[in-house]
PDB file of N, CA and C in Angstrom:
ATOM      1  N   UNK A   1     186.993 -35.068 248.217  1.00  0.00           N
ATOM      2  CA  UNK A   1     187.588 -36.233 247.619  1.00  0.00           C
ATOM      3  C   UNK A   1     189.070 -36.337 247.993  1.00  0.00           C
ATOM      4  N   UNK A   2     189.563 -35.398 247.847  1.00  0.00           N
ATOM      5  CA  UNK A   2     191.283 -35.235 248.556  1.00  0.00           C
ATOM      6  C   UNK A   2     191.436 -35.815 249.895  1.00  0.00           C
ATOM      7  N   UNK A   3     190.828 -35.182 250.275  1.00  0.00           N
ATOM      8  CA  UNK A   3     190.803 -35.250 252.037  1.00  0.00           C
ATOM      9  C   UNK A   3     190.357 -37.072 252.068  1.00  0.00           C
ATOM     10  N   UNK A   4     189.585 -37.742 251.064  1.00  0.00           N
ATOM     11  CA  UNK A   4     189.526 -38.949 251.454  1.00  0.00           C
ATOM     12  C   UNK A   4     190.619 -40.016 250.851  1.00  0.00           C
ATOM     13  N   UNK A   5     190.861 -39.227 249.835  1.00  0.00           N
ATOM     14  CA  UNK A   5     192.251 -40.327 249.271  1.00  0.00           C
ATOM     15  C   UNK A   5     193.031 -40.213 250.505  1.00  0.00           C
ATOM     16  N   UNK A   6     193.502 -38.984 250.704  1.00  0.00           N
ATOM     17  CA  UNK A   6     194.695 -39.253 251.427  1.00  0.00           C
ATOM     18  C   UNK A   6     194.199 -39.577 252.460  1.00  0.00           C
ATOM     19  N   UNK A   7     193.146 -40.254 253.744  1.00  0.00           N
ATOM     20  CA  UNK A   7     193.039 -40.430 254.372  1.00  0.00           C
ATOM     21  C   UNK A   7     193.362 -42.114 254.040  1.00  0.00           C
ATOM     22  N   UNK A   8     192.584 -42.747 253.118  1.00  0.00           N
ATOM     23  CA  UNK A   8     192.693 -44.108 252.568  1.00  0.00           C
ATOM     24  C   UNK A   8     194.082 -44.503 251.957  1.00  0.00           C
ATOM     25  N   UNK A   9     194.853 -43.440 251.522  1.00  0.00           N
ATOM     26  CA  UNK A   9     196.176 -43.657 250.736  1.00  0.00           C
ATOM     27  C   UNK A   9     197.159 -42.996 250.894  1.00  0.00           C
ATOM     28  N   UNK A  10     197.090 -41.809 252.529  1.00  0.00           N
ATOM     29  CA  UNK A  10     198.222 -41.360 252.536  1.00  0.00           C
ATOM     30  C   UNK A  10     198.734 -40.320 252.177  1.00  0.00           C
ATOM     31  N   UNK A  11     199.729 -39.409 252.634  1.00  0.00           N
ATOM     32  CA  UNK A  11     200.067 -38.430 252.135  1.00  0.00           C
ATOM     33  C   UNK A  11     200.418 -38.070 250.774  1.00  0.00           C
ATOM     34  N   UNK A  12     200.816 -39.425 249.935  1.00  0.00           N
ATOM     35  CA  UNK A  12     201.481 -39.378 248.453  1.00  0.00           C
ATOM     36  C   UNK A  12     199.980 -39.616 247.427  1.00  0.00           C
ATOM     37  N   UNK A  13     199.041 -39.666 248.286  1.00  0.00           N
ATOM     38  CA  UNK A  13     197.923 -40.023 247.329  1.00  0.00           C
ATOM     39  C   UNK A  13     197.362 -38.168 246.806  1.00  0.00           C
ATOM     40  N   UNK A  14     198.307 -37.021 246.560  1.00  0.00           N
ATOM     41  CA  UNK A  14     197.974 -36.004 246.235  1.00  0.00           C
ATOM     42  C   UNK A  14     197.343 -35.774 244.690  1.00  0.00           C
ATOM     43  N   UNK A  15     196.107 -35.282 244.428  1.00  0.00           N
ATOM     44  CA  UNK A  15     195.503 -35.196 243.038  1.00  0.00           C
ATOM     45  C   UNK A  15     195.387 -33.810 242.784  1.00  0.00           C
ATOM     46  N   UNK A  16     195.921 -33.443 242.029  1.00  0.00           N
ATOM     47  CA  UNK A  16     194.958 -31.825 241.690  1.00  0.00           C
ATOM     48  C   UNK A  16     194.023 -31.976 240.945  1.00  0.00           C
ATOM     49  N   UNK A  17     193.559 -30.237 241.313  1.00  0.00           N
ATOM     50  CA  UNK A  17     192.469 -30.133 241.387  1.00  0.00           C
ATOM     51  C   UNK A  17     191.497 -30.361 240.624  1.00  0.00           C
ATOM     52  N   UNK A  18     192.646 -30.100 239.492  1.00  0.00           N
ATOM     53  CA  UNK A  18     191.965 -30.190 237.758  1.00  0.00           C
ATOM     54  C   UNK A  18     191.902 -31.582 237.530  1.00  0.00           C
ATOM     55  N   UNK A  19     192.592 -32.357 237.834  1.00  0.00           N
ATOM     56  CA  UNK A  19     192.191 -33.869 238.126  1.00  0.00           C
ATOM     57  C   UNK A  19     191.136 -34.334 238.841  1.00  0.00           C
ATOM     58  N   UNK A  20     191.284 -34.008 240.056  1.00  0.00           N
ATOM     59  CA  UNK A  20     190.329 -34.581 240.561  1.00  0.00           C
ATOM     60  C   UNK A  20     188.540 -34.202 240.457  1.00  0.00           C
ATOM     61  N   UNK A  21     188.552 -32.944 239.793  1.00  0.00           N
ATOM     62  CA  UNK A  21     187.017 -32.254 239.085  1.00  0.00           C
ATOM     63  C   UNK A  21     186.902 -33.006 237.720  1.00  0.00           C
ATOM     64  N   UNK A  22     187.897 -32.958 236.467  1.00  0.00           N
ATOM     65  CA  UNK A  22     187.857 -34.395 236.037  1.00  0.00           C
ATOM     66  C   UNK A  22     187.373 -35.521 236.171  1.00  0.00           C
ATOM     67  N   UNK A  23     187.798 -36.245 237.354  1.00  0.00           N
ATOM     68  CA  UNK A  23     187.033 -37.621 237.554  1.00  0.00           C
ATOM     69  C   UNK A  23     185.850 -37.371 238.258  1.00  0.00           C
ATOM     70  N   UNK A  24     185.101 -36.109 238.276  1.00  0.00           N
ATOM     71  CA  UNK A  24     184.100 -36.164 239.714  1.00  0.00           C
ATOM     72  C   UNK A  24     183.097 -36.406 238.368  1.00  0.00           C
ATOM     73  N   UNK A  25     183.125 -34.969 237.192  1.00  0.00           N
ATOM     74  CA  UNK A  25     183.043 -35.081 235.997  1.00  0.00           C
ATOM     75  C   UNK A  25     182.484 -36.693 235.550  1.00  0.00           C
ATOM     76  N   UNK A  26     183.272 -37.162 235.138  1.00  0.00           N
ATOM     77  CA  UNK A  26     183.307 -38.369 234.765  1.00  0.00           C
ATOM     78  C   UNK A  26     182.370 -39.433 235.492  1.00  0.00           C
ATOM     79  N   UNK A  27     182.460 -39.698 236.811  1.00  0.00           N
ATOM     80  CA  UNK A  27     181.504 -40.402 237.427  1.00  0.00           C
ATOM     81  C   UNK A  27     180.386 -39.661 237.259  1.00  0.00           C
ATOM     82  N   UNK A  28     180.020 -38.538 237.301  1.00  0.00           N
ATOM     83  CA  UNK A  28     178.676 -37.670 237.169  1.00  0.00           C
ATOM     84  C   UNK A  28     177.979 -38.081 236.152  1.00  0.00           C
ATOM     85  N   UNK A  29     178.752 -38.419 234.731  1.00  0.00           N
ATOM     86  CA  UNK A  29     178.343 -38.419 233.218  1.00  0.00           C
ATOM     87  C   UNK A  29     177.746 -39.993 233.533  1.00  0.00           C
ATOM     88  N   UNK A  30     178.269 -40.919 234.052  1.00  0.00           N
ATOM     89  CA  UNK A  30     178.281 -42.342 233.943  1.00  0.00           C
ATOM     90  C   UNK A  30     177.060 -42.793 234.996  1.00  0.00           C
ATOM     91  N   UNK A  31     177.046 -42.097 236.718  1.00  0.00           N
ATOM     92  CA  UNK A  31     175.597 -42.086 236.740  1.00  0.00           C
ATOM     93  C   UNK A  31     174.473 -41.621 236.140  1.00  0.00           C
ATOM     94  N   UNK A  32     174.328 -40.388 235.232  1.00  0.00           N
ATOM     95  CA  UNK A  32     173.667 -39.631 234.275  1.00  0.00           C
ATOM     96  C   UNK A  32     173.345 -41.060 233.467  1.00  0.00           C
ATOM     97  N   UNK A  33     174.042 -41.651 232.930  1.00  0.00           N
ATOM     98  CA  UNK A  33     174.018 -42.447 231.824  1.00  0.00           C
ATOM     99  C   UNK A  33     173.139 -43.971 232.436  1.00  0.00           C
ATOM    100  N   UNK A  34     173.597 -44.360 233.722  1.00  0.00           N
ATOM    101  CA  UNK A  34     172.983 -45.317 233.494  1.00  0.00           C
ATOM    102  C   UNK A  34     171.568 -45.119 234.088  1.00  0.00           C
ATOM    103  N   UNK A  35     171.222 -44.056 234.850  1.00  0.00           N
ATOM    104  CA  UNK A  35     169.794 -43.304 235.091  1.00  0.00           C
ATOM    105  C   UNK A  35     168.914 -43.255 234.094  1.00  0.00           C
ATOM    106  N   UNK A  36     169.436 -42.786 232.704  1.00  0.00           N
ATOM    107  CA  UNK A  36     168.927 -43.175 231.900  1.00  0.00           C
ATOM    108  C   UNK A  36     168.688 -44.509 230.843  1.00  0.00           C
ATOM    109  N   UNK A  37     169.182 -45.065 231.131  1.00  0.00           N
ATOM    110  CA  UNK A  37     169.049 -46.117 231.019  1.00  0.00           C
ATOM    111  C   UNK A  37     167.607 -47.149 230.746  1.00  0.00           C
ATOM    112  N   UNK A  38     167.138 -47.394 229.479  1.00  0.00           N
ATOM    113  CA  UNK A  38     166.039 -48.094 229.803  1.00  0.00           C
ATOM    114  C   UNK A  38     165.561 -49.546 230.197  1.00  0.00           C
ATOM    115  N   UNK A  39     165.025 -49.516 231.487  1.00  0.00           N
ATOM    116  CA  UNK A  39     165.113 -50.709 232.290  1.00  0.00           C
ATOM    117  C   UNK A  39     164.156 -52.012 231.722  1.00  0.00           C
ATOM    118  N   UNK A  40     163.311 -51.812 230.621  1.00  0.00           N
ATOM    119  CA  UNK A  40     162.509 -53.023 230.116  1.00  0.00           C
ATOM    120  C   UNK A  40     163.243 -53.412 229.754  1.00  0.00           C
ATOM    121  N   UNK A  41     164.497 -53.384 229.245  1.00  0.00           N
ATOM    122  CA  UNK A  41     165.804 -53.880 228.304  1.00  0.00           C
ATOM    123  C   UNK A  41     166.749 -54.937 229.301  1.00  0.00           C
ATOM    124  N   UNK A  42     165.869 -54.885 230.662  1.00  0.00           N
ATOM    125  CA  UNK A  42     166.914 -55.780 231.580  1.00  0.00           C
ATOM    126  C   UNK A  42     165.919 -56.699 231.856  1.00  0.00           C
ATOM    127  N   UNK A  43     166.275 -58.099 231.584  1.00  0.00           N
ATOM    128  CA  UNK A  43     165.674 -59.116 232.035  1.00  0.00           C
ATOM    129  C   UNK A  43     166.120 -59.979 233.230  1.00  0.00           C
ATOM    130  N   UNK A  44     165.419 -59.634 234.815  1.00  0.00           N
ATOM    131  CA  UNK A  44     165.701 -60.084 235.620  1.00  0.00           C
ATOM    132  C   UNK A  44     164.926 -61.471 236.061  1.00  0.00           C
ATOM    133  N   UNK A  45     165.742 -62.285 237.019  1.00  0.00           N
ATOM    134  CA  UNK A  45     165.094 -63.164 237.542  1.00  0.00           C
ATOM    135  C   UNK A  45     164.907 -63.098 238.896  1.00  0.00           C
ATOM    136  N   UNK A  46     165.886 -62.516 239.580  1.00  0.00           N
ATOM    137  CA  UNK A  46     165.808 -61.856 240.466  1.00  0.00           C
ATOM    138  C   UNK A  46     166.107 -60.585 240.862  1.00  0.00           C
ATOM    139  N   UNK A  47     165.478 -59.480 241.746  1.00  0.00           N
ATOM    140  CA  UNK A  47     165.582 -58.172 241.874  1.00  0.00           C
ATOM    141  C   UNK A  47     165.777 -57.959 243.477  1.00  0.00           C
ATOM    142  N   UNK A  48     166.868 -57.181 243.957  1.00  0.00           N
ATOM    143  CA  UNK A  48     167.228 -56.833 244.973  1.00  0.00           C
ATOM    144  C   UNK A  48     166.877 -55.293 245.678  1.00  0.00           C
ATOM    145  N   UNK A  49     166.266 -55.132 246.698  1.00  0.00           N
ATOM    146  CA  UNK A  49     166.259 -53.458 246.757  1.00  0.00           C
ATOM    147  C   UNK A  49     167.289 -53.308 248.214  1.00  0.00           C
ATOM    148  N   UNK A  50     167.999 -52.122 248.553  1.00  0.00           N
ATOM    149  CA  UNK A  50     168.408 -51.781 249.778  1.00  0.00           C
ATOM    150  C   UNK A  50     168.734 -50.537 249.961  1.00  0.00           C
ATOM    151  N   UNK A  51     168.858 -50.141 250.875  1.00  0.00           N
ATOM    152  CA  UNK A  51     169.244 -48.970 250.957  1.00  0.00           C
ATOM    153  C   UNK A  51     170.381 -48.576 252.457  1.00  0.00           C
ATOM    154  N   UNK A  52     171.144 -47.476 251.883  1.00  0.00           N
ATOM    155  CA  UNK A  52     172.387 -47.196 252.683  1.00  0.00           C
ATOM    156  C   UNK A  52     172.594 -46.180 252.767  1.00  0.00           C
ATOM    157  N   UNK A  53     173.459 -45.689 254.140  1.00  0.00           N
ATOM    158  CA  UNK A  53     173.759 -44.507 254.478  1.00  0.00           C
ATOM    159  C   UNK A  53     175.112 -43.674 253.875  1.00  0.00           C
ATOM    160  N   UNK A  54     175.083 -42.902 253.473  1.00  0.00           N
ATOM    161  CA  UNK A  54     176.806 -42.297 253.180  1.00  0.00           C
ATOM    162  C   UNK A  54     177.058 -41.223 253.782  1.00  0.00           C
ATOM    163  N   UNK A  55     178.209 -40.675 254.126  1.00  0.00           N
ATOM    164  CA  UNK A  55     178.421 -39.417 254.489  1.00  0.00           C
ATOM    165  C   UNK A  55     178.926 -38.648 252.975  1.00  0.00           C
ATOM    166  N   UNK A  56     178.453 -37.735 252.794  1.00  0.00           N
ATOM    167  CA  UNK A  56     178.747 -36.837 251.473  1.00  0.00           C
ATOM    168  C   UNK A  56     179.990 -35.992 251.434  1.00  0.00           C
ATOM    169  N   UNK A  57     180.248 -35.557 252.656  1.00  0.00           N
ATOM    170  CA  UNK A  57     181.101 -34.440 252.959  1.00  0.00           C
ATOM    171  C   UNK A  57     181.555 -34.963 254.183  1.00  0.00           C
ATOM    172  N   UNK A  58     182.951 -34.039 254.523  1.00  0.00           N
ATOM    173  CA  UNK A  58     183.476 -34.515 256.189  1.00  0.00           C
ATOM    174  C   UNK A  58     182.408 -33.797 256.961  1.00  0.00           C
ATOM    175  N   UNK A  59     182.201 -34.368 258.219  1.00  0.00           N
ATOM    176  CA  UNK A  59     181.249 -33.739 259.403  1.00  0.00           C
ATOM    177  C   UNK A  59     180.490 -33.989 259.075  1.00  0.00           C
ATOM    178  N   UNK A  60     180.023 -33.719 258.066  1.00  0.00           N
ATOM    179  CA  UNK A  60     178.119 -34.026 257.115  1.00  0.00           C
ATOM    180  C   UNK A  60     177.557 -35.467 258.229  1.00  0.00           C
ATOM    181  N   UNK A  61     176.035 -35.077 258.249  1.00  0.00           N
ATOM    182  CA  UNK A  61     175.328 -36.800 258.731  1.00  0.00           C
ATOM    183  C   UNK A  61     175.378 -37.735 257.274  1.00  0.00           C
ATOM    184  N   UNK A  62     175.220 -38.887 258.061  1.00  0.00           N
ATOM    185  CA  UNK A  62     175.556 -39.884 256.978  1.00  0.00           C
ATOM    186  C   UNK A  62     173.723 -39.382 255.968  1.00  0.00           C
ATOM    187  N   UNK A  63     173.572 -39.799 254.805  1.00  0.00           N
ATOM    188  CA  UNK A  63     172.407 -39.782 253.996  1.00  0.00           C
ATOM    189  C   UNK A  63     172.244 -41.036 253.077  1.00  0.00           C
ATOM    190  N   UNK A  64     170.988 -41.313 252.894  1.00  0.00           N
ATOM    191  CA  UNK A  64     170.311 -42.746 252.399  1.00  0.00           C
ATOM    192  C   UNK A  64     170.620 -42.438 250.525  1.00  0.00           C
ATOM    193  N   UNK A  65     171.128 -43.488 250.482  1.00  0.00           N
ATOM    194  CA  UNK A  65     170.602 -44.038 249.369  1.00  0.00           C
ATOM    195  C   UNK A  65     169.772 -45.211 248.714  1.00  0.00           C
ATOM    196  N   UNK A  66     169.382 -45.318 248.196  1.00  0.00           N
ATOM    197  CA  UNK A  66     168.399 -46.242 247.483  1.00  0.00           C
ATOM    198  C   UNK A  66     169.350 -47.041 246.611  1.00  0.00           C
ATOM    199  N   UNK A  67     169.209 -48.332 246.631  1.00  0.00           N
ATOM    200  CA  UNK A  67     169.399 -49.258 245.291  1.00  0.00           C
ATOM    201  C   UNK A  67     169.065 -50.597 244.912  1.00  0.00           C
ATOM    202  N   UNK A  68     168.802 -50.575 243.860  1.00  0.00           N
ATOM    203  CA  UNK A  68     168.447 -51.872 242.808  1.00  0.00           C
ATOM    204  C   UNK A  68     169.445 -52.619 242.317  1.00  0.00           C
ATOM    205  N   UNK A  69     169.399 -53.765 242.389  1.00  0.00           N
ATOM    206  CA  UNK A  69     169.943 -54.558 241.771  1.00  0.00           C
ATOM    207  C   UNK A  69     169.936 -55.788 241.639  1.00  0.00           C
ATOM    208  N   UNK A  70     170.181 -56.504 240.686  1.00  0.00           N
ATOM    209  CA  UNK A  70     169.367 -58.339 240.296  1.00  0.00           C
ATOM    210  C   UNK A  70     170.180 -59.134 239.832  1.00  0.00           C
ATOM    211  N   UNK A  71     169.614 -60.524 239.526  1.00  0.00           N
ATOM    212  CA  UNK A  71     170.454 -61.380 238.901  1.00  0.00           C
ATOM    213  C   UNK A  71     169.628 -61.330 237.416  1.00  0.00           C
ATOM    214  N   UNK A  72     170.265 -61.341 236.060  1.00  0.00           N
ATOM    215  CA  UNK A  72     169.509 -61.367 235.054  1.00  0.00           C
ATOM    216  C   UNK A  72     169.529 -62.555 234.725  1.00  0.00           C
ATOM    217  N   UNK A  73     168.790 -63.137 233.935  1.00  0.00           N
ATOM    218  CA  UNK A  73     168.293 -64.402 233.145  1.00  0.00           C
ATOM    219  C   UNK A  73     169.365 -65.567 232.580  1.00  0.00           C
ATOM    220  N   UNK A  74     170.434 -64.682 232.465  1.00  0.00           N
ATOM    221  CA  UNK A  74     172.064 -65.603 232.433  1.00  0.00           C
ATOM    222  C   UNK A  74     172.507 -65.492 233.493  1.00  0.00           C
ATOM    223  N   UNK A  75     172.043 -65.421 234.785  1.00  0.00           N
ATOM    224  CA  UNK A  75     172.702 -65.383 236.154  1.00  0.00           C
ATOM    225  C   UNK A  75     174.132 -64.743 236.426  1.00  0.00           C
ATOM    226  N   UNK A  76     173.797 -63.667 235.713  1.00  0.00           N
ATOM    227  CA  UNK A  76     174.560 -62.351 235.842  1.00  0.00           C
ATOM    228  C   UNK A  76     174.175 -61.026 236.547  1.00  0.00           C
ATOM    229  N   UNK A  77     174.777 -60.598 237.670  1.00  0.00           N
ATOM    230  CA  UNK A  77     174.776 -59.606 238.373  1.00  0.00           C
ATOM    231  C   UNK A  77     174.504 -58.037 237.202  1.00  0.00           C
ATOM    232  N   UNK A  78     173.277 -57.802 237.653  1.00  0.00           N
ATOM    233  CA  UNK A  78     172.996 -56.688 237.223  1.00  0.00           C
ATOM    234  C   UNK A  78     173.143 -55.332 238.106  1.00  0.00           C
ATOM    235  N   UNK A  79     173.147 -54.254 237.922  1.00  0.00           N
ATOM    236  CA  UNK A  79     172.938 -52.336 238.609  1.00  0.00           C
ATOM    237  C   UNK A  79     171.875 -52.365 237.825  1.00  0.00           C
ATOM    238  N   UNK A  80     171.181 -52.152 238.443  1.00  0.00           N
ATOM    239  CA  UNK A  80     169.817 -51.460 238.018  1.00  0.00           C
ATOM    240  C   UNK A  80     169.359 -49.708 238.224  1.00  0.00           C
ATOM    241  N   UNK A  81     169.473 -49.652 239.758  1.00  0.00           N
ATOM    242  CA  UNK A  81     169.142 -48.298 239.859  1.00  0.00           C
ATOM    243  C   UNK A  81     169.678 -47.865 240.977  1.00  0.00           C
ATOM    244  N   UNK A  82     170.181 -46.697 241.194  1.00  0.00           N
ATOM    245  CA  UNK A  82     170.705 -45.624 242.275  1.00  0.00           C
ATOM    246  C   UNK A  82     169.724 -44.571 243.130  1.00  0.00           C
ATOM    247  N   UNK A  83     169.791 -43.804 243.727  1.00  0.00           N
ATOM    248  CA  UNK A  83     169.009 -42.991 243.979  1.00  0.00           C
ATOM    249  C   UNK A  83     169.314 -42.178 245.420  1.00  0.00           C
ATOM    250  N   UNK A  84     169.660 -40.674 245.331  1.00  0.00           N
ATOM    251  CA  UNK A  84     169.986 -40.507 246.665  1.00  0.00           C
ATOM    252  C   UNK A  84     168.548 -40.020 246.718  1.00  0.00           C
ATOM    253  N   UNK A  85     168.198 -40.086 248.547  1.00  0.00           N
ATOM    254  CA  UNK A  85     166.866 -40.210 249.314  1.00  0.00           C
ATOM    255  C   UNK A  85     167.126 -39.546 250.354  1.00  0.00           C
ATOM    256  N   UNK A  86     165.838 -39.015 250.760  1.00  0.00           N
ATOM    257  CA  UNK A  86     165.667 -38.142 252.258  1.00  0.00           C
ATOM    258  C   UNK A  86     165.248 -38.914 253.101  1.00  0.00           C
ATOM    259  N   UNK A  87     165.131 -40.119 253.067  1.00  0.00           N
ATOM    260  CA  UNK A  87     164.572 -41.265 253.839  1.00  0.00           C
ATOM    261  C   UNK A  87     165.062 -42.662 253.486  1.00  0.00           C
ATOM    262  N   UNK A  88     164.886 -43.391 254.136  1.00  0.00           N
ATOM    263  CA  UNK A  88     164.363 -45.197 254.202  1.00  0.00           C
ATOM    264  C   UNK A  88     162.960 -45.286 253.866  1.00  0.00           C
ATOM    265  N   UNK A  89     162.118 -44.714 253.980  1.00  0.00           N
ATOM    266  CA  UNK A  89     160.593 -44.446 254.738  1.00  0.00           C
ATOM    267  C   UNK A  89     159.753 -45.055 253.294  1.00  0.00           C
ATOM    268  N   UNK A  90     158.764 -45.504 253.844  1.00  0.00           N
ATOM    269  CA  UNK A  90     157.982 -45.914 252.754  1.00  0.00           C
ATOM    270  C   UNK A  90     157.839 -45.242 251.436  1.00  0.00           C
ATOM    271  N   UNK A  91     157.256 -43.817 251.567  1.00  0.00           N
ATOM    272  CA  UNK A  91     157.165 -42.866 251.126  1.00  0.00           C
ATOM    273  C   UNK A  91     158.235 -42.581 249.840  1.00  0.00           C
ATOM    274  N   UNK A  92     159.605 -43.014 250.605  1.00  0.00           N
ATOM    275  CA  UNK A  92     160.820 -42.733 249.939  1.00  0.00           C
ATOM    276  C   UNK A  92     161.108 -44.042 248.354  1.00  0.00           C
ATOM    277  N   UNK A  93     161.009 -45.333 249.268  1.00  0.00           N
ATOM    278  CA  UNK A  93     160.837 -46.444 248.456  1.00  0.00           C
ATOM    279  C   UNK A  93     159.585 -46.330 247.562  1.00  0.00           C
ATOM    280  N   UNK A  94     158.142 -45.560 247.864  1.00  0.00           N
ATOM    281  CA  UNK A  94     157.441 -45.824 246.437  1.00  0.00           C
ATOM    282  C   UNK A  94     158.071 -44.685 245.936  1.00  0.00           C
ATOM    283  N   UNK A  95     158.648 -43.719 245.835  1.00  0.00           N
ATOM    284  CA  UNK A  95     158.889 -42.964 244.926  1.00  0.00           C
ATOM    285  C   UNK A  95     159.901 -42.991 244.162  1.00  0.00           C
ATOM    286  N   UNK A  96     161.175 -44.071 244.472  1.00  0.00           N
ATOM    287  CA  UNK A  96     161.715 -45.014 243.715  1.00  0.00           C
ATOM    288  C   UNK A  96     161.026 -45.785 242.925  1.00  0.00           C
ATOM    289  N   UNK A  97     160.197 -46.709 243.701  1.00  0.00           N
ATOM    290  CA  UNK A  97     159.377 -47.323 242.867  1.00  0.00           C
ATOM    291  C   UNK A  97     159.121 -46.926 241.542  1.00  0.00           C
ATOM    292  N   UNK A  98     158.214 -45.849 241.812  1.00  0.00           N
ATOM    293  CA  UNK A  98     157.280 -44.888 240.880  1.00  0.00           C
ATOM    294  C   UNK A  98     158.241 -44.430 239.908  1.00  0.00           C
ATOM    295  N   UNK A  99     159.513 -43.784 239.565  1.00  0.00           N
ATOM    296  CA  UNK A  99     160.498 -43.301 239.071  1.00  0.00           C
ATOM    297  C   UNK A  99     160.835 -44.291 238.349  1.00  0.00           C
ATOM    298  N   UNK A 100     161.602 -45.904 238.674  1.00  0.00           N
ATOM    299  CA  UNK A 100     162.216 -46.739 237.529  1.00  0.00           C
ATOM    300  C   UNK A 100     160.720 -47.414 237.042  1.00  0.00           C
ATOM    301  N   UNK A 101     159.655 -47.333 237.556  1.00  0.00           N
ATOM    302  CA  UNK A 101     158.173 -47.862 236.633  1.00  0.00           C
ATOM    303  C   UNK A 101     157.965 -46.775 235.271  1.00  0.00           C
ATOM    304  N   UNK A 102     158.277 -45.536 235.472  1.00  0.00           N
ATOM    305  CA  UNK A 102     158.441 -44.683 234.550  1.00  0.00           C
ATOM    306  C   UNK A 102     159.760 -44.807 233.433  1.00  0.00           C
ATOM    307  N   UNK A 103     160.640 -45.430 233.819  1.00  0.00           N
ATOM    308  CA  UNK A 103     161.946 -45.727 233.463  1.00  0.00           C
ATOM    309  C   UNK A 103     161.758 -47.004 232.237  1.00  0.00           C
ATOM    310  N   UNK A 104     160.415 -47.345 232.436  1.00  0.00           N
ATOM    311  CA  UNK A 104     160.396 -48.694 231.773  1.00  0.00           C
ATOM    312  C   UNK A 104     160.586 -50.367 233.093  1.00  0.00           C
ATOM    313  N   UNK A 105     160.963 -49.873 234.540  1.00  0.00           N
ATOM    314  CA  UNK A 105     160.782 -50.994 235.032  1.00  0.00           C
ATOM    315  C   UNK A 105     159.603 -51.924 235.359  1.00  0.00           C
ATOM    316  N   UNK A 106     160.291 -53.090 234.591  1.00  0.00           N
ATOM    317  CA  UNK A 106     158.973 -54.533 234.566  1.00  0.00           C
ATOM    318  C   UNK A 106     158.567 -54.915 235.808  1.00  0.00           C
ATOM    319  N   UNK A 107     158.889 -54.348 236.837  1.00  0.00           N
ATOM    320  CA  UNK A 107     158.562 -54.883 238.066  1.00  0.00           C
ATOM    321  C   UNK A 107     157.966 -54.023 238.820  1.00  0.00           C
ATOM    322  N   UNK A 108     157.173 -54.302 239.154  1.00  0.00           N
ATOM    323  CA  UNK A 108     156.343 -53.581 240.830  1.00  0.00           C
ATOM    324  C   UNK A 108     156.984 -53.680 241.971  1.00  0.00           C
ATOM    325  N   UNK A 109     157.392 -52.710 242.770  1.00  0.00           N
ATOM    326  CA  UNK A 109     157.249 -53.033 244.113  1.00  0.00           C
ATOM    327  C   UNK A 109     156.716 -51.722 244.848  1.00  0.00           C
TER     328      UNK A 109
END
C-alpha cells in the first residue's frame, strides 16, 4: 500500500505502518460487512455482472475479480457483490452465482 501511495502521491504521501494496517483493517471489516449482507433486501431493476483484473502486490500477475452491481427500483446505483476469482471461466461465474443465491440473491444467472 505504501509503495502505491507514494507512487500515486509522491514522496510526501508517507503513512506508517500502524496507520496504514489500520485502514487495511478497516476496509477488511467493511468488505466483511457488506458480504454479508442480505441480498433479498435489494430490490433491483437492473443487475450488472463483470469482472476485472488487479494486481495485488508489486510484480504479482494481475487476478480476476468478480462483480455485481444494479440499478434499484428508485434508480439508484447499487454494490451488490465482490468476489476475488481464479478465473473469468464459467465455472468461476456459477460459483458466484451459486454463493449470492445462497446470500438470499433474487436473481439467477
Amino acid at each position: 500500500m505504501q509503495a502505491a501511495l507514494t507512487e500515486a502521491l509522491g514522496e510526501s504521501a508517507a503513512v506508517s505502518k500502524s496507520t496504514m494496517s489500520r485502514v487495511c483493517e478497516d476496509i477488511a471489516a467493511q468488505f466483511e460487512e457488506v458480504g454479508r449482507r442480505r441480498l433479498d433486501e435489494v430490490a433491483l431493476d437492473d443487475l450488472f455482472l463483470d469482472g476485472s483484473h488487479f494486481k495485488y502486490h508489486q510484480g504479482a500477475a494481475a487476478e480476476p475479480v468478480l462483480a455485481a452491481w444494479g440499478i434499484d427500483t428508485d434508480g439508484k446505483p447499487v454494490f451488490v457483490r465482490l468476489e476475488a476469482a481464479s478465473s473469468e471461466s464459467g465455472d468461476a461465474w456459477g460459483g458466484f452465482c451459486a454463493d449470492s443465491a445462497s446470500a438470499g440473491w433474487p436473481v439467477r444467472c
